[in-house]
C-alpha atoms as a PDB file:
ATOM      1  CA  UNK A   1       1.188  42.319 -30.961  1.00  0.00           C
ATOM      2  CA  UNK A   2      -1.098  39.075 -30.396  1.00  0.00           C
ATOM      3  CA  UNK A   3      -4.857  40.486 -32.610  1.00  0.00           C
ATOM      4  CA  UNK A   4      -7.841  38.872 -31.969  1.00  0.00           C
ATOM      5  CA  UNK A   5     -10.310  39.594 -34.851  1.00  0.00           C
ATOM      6  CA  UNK A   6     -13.872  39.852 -35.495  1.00  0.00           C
ATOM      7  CA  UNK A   7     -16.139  41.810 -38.096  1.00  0.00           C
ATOM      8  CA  UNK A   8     -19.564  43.566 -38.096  1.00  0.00           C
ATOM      9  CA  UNK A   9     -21.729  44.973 -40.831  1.00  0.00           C
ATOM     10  CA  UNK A  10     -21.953  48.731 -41.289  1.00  0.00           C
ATOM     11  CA  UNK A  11     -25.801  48.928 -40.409  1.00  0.00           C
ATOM     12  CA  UNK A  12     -27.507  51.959 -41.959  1.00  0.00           C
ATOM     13  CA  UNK A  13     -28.676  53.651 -38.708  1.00  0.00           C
ATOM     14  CA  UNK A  14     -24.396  54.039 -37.954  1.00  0.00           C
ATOM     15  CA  UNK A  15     -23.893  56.100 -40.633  1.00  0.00           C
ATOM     16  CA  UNK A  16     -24.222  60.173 -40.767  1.00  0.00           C
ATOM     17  CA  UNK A  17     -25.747  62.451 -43.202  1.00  0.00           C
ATOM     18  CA  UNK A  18     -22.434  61.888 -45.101  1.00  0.00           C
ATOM     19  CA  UNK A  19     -23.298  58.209 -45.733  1.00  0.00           C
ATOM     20  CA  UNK A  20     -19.942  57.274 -43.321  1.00  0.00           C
ATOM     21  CA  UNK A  21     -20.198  55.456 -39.745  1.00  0.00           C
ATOM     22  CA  UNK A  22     -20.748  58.157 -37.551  1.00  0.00           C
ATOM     23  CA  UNK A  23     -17.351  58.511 -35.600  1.00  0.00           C
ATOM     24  CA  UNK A  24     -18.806  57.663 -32.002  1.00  0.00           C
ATOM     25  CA  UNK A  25     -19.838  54.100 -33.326  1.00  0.00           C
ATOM     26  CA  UNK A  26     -15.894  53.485 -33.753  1.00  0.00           C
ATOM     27  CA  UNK A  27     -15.903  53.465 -30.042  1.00  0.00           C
ATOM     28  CA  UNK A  28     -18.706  50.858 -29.652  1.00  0.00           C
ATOM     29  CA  UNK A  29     -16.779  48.296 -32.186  1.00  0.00           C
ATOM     30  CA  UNK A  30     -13.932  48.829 -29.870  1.00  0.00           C
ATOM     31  CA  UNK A  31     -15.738  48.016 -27.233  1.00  0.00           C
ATOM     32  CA  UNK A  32     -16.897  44.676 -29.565  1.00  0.00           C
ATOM     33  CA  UNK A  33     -13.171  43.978 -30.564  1.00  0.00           C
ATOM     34  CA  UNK A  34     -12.406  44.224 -26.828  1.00  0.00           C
ATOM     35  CA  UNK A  35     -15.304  42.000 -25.577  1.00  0.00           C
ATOM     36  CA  UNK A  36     -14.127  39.916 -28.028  1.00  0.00           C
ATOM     37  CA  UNK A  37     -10.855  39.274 -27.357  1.00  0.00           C
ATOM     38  CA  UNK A  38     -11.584  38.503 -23.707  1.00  0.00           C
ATOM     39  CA  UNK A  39     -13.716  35.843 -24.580  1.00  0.00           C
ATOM     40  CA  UNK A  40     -10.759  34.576 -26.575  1.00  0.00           C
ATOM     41  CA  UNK A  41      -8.987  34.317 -23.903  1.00  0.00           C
ATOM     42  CA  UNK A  42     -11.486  32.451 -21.719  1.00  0.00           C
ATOM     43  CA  UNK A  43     -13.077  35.391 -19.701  1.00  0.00           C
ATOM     44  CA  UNK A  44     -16.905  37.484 -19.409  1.00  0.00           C
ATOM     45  CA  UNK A  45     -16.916  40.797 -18.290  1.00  0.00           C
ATOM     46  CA  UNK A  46     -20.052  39.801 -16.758  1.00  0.00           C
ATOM     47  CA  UNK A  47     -18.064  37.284 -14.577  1.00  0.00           C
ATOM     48  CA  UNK A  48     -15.794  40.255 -13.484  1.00  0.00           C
ATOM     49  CA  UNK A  49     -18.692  42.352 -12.682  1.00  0.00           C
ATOM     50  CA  UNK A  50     -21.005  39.695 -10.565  1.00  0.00           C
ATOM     51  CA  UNK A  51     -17.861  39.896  -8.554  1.00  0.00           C
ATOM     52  CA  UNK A  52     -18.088  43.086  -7.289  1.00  0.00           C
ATOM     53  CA  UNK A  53     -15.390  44.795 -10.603  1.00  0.00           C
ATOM     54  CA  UNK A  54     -15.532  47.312 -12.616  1.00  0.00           C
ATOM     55  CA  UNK A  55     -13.581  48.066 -15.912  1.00  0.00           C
ATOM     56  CA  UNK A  56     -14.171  51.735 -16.492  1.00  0.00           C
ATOM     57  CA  UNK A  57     -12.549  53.315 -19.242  1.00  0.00           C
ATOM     58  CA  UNK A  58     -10.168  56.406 -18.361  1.00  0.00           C
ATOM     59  CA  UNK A  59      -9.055  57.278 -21.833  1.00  0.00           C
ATOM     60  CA  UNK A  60     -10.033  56.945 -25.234  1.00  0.00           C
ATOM     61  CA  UNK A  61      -8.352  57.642 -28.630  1.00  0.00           C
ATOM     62  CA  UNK A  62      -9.216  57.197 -32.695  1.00  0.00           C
ATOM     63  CA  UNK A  63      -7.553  58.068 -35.810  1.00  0.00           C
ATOM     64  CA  UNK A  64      -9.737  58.263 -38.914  1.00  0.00           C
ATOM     65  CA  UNK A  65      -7.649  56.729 -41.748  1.00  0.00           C
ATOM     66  CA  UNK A  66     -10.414  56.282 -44.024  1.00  0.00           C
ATOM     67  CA  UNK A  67     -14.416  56.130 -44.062  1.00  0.00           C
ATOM     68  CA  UNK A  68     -16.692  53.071 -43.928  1.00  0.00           C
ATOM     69  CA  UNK A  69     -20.161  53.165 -45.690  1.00  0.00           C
ATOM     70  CA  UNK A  70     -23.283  51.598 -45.261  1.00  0.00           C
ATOM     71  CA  UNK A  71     -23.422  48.115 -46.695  1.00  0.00           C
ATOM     72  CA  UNK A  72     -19.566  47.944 -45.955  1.00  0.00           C
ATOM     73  CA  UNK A  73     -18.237  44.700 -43.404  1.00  0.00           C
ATOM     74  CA  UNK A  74     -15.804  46.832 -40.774  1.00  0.00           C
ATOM     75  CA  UNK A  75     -12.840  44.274 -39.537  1.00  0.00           C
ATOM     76  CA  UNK A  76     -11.643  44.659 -35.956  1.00  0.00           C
ATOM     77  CA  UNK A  77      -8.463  44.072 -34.430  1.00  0.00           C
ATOM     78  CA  UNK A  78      -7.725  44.509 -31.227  1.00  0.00           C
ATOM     79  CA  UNK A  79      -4.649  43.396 -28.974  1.00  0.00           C
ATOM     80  CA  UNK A  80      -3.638  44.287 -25.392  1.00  0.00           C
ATOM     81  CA  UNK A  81      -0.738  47.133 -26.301  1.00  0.00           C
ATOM     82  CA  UNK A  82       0.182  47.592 -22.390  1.00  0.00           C
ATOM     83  CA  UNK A  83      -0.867  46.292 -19.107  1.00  0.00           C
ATOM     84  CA  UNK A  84       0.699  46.815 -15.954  1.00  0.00           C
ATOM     85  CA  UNK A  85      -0.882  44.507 -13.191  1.00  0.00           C
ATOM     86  CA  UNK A  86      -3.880  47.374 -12.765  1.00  0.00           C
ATOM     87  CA  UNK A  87      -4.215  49.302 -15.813  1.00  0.00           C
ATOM     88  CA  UNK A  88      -4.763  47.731 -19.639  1.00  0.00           C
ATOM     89  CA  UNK A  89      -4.341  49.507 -22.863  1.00  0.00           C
ATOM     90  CA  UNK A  90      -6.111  48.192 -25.394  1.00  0.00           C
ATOM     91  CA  UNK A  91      -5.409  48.727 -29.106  1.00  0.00           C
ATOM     92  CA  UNK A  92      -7.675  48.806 -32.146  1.00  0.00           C
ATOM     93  CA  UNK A  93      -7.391  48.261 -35.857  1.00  0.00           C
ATOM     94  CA  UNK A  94     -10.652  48.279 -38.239  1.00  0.00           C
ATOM     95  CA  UNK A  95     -10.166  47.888 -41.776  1.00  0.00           C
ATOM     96  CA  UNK A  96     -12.471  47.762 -44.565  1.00  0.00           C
ATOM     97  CA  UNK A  97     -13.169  44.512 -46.810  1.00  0.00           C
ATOM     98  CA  UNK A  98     -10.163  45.615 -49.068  1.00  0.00           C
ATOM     99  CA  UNK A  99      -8.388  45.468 -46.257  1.00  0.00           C
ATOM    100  CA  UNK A 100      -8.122  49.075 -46.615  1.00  0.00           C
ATOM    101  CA  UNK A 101      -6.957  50.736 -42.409  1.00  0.00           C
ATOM    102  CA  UNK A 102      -9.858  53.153 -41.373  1.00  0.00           C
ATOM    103  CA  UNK A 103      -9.303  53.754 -38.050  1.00  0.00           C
ATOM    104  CA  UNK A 104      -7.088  53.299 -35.053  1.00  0.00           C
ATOM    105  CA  UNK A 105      -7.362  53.389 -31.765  1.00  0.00           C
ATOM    106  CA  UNK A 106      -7.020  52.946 -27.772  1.00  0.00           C
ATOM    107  CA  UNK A 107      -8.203  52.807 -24.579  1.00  0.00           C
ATOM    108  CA  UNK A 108      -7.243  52.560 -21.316  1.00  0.00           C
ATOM    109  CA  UNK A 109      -9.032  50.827 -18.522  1.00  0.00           C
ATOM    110  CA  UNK A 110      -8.634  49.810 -14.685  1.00  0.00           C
ATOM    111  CA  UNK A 111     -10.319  47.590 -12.457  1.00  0.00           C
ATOM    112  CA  UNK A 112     -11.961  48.995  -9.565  1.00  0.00           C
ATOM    113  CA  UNK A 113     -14.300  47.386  -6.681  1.00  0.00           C
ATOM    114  CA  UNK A 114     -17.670  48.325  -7.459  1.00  0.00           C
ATOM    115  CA  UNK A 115     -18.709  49.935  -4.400  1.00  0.00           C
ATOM    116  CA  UNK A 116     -16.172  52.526  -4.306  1.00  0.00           C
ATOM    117  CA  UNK A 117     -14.331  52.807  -7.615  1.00  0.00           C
ATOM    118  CA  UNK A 118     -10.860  52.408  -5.793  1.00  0.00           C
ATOM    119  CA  UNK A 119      -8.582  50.239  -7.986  1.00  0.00           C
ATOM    120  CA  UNK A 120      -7.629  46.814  -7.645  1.00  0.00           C
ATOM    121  CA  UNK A 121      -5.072  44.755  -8.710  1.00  0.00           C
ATOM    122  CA  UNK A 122      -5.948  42.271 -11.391  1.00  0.00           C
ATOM    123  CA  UNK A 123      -2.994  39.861 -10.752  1.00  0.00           C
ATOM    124  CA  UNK A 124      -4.490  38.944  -6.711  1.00  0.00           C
ATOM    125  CA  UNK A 125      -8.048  39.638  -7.582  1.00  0.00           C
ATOM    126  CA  UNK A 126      -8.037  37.728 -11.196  1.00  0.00           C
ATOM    127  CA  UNK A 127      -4.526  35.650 -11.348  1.00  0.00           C
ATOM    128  CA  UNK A 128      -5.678  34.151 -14.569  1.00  0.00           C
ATOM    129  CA  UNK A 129      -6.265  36.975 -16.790  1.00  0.00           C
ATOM    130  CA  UNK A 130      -3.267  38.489 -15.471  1.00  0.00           C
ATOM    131  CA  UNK A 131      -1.378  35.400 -17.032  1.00  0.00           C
ATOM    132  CA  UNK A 132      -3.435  35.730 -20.268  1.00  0.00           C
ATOM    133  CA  UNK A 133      -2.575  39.584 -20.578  1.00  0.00           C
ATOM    134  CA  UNK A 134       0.964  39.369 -19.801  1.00  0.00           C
ATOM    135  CA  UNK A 135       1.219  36.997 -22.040  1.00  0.00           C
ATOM    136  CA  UNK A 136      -1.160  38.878 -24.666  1.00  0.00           C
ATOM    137  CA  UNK A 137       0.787  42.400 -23.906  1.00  0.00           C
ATOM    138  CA  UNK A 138       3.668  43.619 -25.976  1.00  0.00           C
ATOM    139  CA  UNK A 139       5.048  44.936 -22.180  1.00  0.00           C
ATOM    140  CA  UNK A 140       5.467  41.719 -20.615  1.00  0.00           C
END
């Protein structure tokens, strides 16, 4: 798989009573890792959505491997694992700074028209990420 990386710091308000990253906030650095590696591949979801589409998750997986603390850098990695023409599967790495694997993860998204949430097909509606994600996917 193709990773695009990026890192964030493990802000204190992220963390439990445990002193780890609360597990929910995994889910928002995926979401960072994704947004991420669509800019790297020229795109804005912001573009997508002033068009009238939506990318709505319709699953969502994590592993815990190991915890991050406060104080702590948390590296992402994401790649596209699957896409089909309509649906994307995006997968996650994030690893600690001793390069240590804390959690994995996926989701799976699908573009839909705004209005009425009916899906679309991202090769006629976007032919240019649907070159950059066949050529980013491990299922070309």
């Amino acid at each position: 798989m193709k990773f695009v990386e990026t890192s964030v710091d493990v802000r204190y308000a992220e963390t439990d009573q445990m002193g780890v990253v609360y597990h929910a906030n995994y889910l928002v650095w995926f979401e960072i890792g994704r947004t991420k590696l669509i800019e790297h591949l020229g795109f804005k979801y912001a573009d997508m959505e002033r068009g009238g589409i939506l990318s709505p998750v319709t699953d969502i997986q994590a592993s815990y491997k190991k915890p991050l603390t406060y104080g702590q850098k948390a590296h992402i990695k994401t790649a596209v694992k699957e896409y089909s023409g309509i649906k994307v599967i995006y997968y996650y790495e994030i690893f600690n700074e001793e390069n240590e694997l804390c959690v994995t993860g996926k989701s799976t998204h699908v573009c839909v028209k705004k209005e009425n949430f009916r899906p679309i097909s991202i090769k006629k509606y976007f032919p240019d990420w649907h070159e950059a994600y066949l050529e980013m996917s491990s299922s070309k």
